[in-house]
Protein backbone atom coordinates (compact mmCIF):
# COMPACT_ATOMS: atom_id res chain seq x y z
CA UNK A 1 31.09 91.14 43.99
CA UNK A 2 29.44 89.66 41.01
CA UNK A 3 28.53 86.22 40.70
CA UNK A 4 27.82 84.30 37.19
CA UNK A 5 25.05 81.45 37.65
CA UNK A 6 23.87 79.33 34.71
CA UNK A 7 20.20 79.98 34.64
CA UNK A 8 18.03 77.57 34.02
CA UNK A 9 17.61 78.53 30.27
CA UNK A 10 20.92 78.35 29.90
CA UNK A 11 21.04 74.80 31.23
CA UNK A 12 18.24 73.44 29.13
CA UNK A 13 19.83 74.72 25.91
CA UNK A 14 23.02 73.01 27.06
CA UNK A 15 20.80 69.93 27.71
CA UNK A 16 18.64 70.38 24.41
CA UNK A 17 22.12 70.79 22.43
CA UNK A 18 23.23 67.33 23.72
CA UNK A 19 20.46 65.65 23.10
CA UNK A 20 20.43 66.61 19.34
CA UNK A 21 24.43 66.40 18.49
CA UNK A 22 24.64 65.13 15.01
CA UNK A 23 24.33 61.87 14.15
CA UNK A 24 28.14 61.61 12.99
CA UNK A 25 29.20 61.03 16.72
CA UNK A 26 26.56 58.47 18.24
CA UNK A 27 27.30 56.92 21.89
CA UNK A 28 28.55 54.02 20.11
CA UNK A 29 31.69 55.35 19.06
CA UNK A 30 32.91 58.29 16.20
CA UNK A 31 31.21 56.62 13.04
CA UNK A 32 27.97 56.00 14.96
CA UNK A 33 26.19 52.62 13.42
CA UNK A 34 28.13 53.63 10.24
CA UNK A 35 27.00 55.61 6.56
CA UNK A 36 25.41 54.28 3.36
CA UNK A 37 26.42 56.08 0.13
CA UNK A 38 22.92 58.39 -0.75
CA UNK A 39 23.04 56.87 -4.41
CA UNK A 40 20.37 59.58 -5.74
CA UNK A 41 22.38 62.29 -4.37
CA UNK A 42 25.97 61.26 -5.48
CA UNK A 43 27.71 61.76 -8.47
CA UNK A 44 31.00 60.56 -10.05
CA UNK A 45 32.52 62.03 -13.10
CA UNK A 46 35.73 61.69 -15.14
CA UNK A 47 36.80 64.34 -19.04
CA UNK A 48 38.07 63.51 -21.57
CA UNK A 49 40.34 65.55 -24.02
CA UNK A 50 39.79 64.47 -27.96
CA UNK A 51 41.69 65.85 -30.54
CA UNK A 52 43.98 67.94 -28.07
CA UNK A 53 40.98 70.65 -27.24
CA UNK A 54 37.76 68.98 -27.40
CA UNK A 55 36.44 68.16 -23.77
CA UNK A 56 33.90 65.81 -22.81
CA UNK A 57 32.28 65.14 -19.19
CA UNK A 58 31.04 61.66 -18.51
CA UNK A 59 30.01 60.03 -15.44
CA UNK A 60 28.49 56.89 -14.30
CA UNK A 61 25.05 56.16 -13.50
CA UNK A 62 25.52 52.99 -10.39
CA UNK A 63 27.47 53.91 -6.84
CA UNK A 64 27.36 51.99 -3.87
CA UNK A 65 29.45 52.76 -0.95
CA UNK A 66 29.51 52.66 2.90
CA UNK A 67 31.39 53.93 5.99
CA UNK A 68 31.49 51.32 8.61
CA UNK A 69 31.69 51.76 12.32
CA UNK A 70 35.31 51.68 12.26
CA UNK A 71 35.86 54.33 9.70
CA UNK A 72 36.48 52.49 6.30
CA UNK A 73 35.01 53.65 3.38
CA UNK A 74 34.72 51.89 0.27
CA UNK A 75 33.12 53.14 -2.64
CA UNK A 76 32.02 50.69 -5.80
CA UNK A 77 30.89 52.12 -9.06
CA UNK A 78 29.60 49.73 -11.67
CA UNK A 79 32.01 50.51 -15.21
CA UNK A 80 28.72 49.09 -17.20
CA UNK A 81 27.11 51.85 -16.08
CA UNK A 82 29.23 54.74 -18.04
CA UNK A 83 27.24 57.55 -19.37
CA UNK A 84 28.32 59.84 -22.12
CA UNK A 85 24.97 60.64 -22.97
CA UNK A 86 25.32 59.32 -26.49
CA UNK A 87 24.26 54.92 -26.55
CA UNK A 88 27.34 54.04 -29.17
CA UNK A 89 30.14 55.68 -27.38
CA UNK A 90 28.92 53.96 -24.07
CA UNK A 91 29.20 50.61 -25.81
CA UNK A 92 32.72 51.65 -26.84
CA UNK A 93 33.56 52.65 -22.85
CA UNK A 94 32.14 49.59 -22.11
CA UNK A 95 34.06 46.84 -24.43
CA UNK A 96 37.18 48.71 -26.04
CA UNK A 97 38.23 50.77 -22.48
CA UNK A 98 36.69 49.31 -19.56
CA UNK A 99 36.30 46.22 -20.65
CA UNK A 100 33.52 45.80 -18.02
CA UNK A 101 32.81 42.26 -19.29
CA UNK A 102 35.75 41.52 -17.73
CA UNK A 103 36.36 44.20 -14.71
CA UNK A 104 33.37 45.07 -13.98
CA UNK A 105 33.62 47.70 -11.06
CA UNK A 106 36.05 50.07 -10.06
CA UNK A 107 36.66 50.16 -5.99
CA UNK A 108 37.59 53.17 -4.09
CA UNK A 109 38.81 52.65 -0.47
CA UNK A 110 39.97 54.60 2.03
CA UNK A 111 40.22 55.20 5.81
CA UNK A 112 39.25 58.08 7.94
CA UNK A 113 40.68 59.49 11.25
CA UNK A 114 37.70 59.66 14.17
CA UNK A 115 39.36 63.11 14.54
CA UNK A 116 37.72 64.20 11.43
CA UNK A 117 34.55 63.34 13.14
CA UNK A 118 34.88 66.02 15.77
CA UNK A 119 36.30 68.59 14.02
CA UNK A 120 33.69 68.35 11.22
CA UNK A 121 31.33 69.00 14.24
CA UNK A 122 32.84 72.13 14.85
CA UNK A 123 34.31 73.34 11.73
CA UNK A 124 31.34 72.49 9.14
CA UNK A 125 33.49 72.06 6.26
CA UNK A 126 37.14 70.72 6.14
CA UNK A 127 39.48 70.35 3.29
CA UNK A 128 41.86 67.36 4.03
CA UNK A 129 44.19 65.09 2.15
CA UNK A 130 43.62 61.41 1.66
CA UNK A 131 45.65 58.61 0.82
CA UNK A 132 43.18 56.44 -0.98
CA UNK A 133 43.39 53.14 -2.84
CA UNK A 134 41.81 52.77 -6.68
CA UNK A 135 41.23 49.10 -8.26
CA UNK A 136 41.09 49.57 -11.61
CA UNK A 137 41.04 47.01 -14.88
CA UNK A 138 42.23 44.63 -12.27
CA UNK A 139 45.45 46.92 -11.33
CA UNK A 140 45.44 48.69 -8.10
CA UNK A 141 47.20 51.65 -6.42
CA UNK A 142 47.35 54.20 -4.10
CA UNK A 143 46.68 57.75 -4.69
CA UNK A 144 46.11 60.78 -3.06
CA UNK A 145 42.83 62.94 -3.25
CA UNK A 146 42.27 66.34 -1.76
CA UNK A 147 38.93 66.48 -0.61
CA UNK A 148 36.61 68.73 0.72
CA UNK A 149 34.05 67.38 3.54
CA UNK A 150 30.83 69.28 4.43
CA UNK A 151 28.34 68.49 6.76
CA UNK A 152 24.74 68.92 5.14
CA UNK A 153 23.25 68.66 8.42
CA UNK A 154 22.75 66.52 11.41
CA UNK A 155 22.59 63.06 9.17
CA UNK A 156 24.35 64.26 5.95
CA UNK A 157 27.73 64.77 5.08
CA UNK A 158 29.38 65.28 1.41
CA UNK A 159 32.87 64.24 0.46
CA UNK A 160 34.09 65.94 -2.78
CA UNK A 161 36.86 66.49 -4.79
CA UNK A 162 38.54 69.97 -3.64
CA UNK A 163 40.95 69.47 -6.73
CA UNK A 164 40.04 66.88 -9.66
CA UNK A 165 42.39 63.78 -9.27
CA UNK A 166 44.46 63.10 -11.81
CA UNK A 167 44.57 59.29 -13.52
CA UNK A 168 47.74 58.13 -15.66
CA UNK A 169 45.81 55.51 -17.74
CA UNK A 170 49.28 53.88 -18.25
CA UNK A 171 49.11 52.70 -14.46
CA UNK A 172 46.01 51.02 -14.44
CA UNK A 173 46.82 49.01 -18.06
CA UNK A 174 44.47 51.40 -20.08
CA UNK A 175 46.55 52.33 -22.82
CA UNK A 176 45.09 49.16 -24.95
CA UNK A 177 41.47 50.55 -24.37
CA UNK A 178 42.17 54.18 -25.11
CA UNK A 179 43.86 52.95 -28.93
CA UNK A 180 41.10 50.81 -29.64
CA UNK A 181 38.86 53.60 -28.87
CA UNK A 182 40.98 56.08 -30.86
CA UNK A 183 41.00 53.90 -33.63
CA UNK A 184 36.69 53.09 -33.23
CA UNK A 185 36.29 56.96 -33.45
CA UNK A 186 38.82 58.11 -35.57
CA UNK A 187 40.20 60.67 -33.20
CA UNK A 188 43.28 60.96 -30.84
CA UNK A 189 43.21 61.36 -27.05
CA UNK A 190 45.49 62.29 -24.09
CA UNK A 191 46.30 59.28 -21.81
CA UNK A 192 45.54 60.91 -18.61
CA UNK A 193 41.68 62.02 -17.14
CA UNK A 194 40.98 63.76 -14.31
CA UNK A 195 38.35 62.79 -11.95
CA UNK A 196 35.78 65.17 -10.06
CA UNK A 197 33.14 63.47 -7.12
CA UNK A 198 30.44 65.03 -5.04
CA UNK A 199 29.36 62.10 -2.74
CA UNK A 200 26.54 62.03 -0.17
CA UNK A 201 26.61 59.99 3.08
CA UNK A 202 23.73 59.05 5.15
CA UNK A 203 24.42 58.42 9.21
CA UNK A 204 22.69 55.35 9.69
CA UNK A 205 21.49 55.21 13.24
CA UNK A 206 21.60 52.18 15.71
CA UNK A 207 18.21 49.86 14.76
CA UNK A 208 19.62 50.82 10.70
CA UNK A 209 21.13 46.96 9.00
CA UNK A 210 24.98 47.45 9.08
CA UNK A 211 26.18 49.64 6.46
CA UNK A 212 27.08 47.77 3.08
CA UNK A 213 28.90 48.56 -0.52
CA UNK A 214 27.99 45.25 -2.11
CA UNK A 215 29.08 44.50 -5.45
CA UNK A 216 26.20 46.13 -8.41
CA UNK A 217 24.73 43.23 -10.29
CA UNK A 218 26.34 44.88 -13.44
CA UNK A 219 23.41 43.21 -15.83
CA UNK A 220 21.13 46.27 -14.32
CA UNK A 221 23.40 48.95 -14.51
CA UNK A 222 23.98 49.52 -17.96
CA UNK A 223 22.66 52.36 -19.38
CA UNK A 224 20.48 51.01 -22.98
CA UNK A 225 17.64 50.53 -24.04
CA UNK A 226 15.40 47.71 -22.80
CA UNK A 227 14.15 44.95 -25.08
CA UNK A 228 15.34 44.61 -28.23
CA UNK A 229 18.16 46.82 -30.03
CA UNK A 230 17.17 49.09 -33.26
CA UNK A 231 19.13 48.34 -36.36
CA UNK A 232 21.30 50.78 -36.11
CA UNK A 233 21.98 50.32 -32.55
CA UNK A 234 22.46 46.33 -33.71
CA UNK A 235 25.41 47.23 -36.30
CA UNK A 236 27.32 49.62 -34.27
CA UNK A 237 27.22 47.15 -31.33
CA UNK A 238 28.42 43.78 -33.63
CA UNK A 239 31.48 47.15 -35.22
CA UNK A 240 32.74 47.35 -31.88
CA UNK A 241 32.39 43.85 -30.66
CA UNK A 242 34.55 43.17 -33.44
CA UNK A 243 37.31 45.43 -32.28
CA UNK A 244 37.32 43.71 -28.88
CA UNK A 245 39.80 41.31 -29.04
CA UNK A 246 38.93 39.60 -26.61
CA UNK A 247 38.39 36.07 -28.18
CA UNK A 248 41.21 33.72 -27.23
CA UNK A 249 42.21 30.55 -28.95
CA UNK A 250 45.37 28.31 -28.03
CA UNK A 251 47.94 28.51 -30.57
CA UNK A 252 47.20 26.69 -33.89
CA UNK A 253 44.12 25.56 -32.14
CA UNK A 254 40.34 26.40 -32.43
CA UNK A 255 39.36 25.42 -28.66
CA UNK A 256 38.04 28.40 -27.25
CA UNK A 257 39.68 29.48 -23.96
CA UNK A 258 37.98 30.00 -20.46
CA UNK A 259 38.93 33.83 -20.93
CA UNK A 260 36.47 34.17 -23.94
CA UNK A 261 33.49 33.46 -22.09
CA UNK A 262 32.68 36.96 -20.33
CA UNK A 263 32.95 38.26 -23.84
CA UNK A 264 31.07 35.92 -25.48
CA UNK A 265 28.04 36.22 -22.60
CA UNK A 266 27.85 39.65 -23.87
CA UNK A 267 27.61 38.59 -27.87
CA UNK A 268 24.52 35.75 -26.73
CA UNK A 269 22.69 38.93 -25.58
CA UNK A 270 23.44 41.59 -28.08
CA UNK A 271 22.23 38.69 -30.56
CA UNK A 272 19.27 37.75 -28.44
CA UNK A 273 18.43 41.81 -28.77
CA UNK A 274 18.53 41.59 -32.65
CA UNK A 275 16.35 39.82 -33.95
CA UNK A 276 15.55 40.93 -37.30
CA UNK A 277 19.39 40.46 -37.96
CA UNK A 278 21.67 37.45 -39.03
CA UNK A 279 25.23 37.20 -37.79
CA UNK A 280 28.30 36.43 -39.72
CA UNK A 281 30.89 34.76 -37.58
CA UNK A 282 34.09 35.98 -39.55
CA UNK A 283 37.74 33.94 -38.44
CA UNK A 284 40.96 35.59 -39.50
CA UNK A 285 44.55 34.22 -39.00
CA UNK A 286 47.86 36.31 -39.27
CA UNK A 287 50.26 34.93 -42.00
CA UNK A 288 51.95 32.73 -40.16
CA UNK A 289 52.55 28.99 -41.55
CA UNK A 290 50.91 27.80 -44.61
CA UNK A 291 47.86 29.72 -46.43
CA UNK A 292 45.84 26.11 -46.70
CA UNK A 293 46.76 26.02 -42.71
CA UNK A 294 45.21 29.11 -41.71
CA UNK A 295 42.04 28.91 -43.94
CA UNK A 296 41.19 25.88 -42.24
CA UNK A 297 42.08 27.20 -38.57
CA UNK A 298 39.92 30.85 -39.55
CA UNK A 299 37.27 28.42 -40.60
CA UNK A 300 37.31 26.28 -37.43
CA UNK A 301 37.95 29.41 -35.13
CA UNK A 302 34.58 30.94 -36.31
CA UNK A 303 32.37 27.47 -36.08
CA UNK A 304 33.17 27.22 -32.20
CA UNK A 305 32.49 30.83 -31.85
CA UNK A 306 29.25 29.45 -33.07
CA UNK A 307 28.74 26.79 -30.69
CA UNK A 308 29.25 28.57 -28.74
CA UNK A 309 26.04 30.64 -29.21
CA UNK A 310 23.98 27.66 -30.20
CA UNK A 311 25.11 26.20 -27.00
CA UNK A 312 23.38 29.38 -25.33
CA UNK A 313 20.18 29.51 -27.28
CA UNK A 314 20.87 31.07 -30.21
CA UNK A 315 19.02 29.81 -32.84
CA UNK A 316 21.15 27.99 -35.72
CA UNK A 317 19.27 29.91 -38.45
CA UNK A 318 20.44 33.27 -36.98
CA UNK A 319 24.42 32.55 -37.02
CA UNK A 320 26.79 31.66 -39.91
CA UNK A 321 30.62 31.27 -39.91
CA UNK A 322 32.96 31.69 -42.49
CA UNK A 323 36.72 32.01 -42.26
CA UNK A 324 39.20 34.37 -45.09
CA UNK A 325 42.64 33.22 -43.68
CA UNK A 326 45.53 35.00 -44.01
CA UNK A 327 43.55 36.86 -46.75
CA UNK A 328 42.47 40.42 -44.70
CA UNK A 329 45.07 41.57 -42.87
CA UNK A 330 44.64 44.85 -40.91
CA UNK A 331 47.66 44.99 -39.38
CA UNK A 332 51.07 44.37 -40.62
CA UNK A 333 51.98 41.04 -40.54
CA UNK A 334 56.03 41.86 -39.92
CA UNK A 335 55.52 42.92 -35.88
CA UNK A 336 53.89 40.94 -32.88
CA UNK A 337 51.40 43.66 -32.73
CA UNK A 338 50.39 43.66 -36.21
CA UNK A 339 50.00 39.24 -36.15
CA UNK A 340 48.06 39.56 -32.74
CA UNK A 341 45.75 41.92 -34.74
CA UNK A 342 45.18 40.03 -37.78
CA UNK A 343 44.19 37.10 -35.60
CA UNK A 344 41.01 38.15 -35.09
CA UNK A 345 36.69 37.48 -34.81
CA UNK A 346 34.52 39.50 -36.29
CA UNK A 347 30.87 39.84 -36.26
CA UNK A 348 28.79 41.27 -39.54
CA UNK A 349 25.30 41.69 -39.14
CA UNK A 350 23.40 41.27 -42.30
CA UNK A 351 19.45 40.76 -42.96
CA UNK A 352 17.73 38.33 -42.00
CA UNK A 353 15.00 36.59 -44.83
C-alpha cells in the first residue's frame, strides 16, 4: 500500500506561496486597500479620419484614475491636455471641439466584479465586457468596452482596449466642434472616432493614503509652451479664438453673460502671453433691425469685451475695440444659423508701437 505525505518542502512552498499571493487580493477584501492609475505608464488615445482616408492618432498627455476598495473605477483625463503633436491643432481641440474652457475633463467610470479578482489570479489575462459610463462635453452615457486585463505582476495590472470603442460624436453634442474645426482647417471629417487605452494600475497596499482620481488642475495640463507665445503662435491662437463662439450677450444688449467668462479667462492669458502684440476687439451684429442699431450694439459689444480684460490686468494700451455692424457677414443672414454666426467677436492681433 502506498501512502502520499506532503513533505516538508512541499509544505513550505505551499506556505511561501501564501505568503506572497498578489497584492490584488489583500486580507482586507478583493480590491485590497484599492489601485492608483500609474500615470507614466498609461496611455489614452482616440483617430481621426480627414478627408475620408487621412488618419491621425492623438492622445492626451494628463490621467488620473483609481480603483477603490469596493471595486469602482473612475478614470479622469484632462481635455486641455490633447496632444496631436502639432501646438495649433491642439489649440483648435482645445476651443473649437472640446471646448475645455468649458468641460474640462472627460470621466470614465465603471464597476468591477470581485470575481475578476480571482480569476485574474489564475488566468493571467482575461478578456471581458464592460458596461462603462463616459461624461463627455457635459453629456453622459453608457457604453460598452471590451477589454483585455493582464496582470503585470504581483502589484500591476493593465486594462486595455481588446477592440477600439467606438464614439458617435452626435451623442455627446460634438457635432458643433467637429464643423468649426472643419471649417478652421479647411478639411472634412467623419463624425465618429474610435478610442484605444492601455492603462496601468498600481495595488496600493494597507499603510498607502486611500486611492484617489481627483479632478487635474487643467491650468497645468496643457500641452504649450511656457512663458510667452511666439508671433506666430500669438495669431493662430487670437484665428481660432475668434471662431469660438463662445461670447454671449443678451439680446439687443451688450452686458456680457456669466457663460462668457471661462472663455474670456482664456483670452486674459493668451493676451498676457503676447506681449509684443496689440489686440483688436472686433463686434459684429447679424442684420437684424436697423443698420444705425447694430453699429452701435457691435460697437458696445466689443468695449465690454474690453473691460472685461482691463478689469483683469490687461493693460489699456494693449486692447482696442471697434465694431462693423451688419457690415461683414459670414454667414447668410436668411437662416438662424447663418444670424447666430454673424453675431460674432473677433480678435485681430496687430503690432504693437
Amino acid at each position: 500500500m502506498t501512502i502520499n505525505c506532503l513533505r516538508p518542502v512541499h509544505i513550505a512552498f505551499m506556505i511561501m506561496s501564501l505568503l506572497c499571493a498578489p497584492a490584488l487580493a489583500q486580507s482586507d477584501g478583493p480590491f485590497g486597500a484599492g489601485w492608483q492609475l500609474d500615470a507614466e505608464n498609461s496611455r489614452i488615445g482616440f483617430q481621426s479620419i480627414k478627408n475620408q482616408t487621412k488618419v491621425e492618432q492623438s492622445s492626451f498627455a494628463t490621467l488620473t484614475g483609481a480603483i477603490d476598495g469596493n471595486g469602482s473605477a473612475e478614470i479622469r483625463i484632462a481635455l486641455d491636455s490633447v496632444d496631436t503633436k502639432v501646438d495649433l491643432r491642439n489649440v483648435r481641440m482645445r476651443f473649437l471641439f472640446f471646448e475645455s474652457f468649458k468641460y474640462p475633463e472627460a470621466i470614465v467610470k465603471a464597476r468591477l466584479s470581485p470575481r475578476l479578482v480571482d480569476e485574474l489570479r489564475a488566468e493571467r489575462r482575461k478578456v471581458i465586457t464592460l458596461p462603462v459610463t463616459l461624461d463627455l462635453h457635459g453629456v453622459t452615457k453608457s457604453i460598452e468596452a471590451q477589454l483585455a486585463l493582464t496582470l503585470l505582476d504581483d502589484t500591476r495590472v493593465s486594462v486595455a482596449t481588446y477592440e477600439p470603442i467606438s464614439i458617435d460624436l452626435a451623442a455627446f453634442d460634438l457635432m458643433g466642434g467637429l464643423k468649426k474645426l472643419e471649417e478652421a482647417a479647411g478639411v472634412t471629417i467623419i463624425p465618429s472616432t474610435s478610442v484605444n487605452f492601455d492603462i496601468v494600475f498600481a495595488a496600493l497596499d494597507s499603510s498607502a493614503p486611500a486611492p484617489t482620481s481627483e479632478p487635474v488642475p487643467v491650468a497645468s495640463a496643457a500641452l504649450e509652451p511656457e512663458g510667452d507665445f511666439s508671433k506666430e503662435a500669438c495669431v493662430g491662437r487670437f484665428e481660432i479664438l475668434s471662431r469660438t463662439g463662445n461670447i454671449y450677450f443678451a439680446t439687443s444688449s451688450a452686458q456680457l453673460s456669466n457663460e462668457s467668462v471661462p472663455l474670456l479667462a482664456n483670452v486674459v492669458d493668451i493676451v498676457s502671453r503676447c506681449p509684443d502684440l496689440k489686440v483688436q476687439v472686433i463686434g459684429h451684429t447679424d442684420s437684424y433691425g436697423s443698420a444705425r442699431a447694430n453699429q452701435s450694439l457691435s460697437e458696445r459689444r466689443a468695449a465690454s469685451v474690453v473691460a472685461f480684460l482691463a478689469a483683469k490686468g490687461i493693460t489699456a494700451s494693449r486692447v482696442q475695440s471697434l465694431g462693423y455692424g451688419e457690415t461683414k457677414p459670414i454667414a447668410p443672414n436668411t437662416t438662424a444659423e447663418g444670424r447666430q454666426k454673424n453675431r460674432r467677436i473677433e480678435f485681430a492681433p496687430v503690432a504693437a508701437e
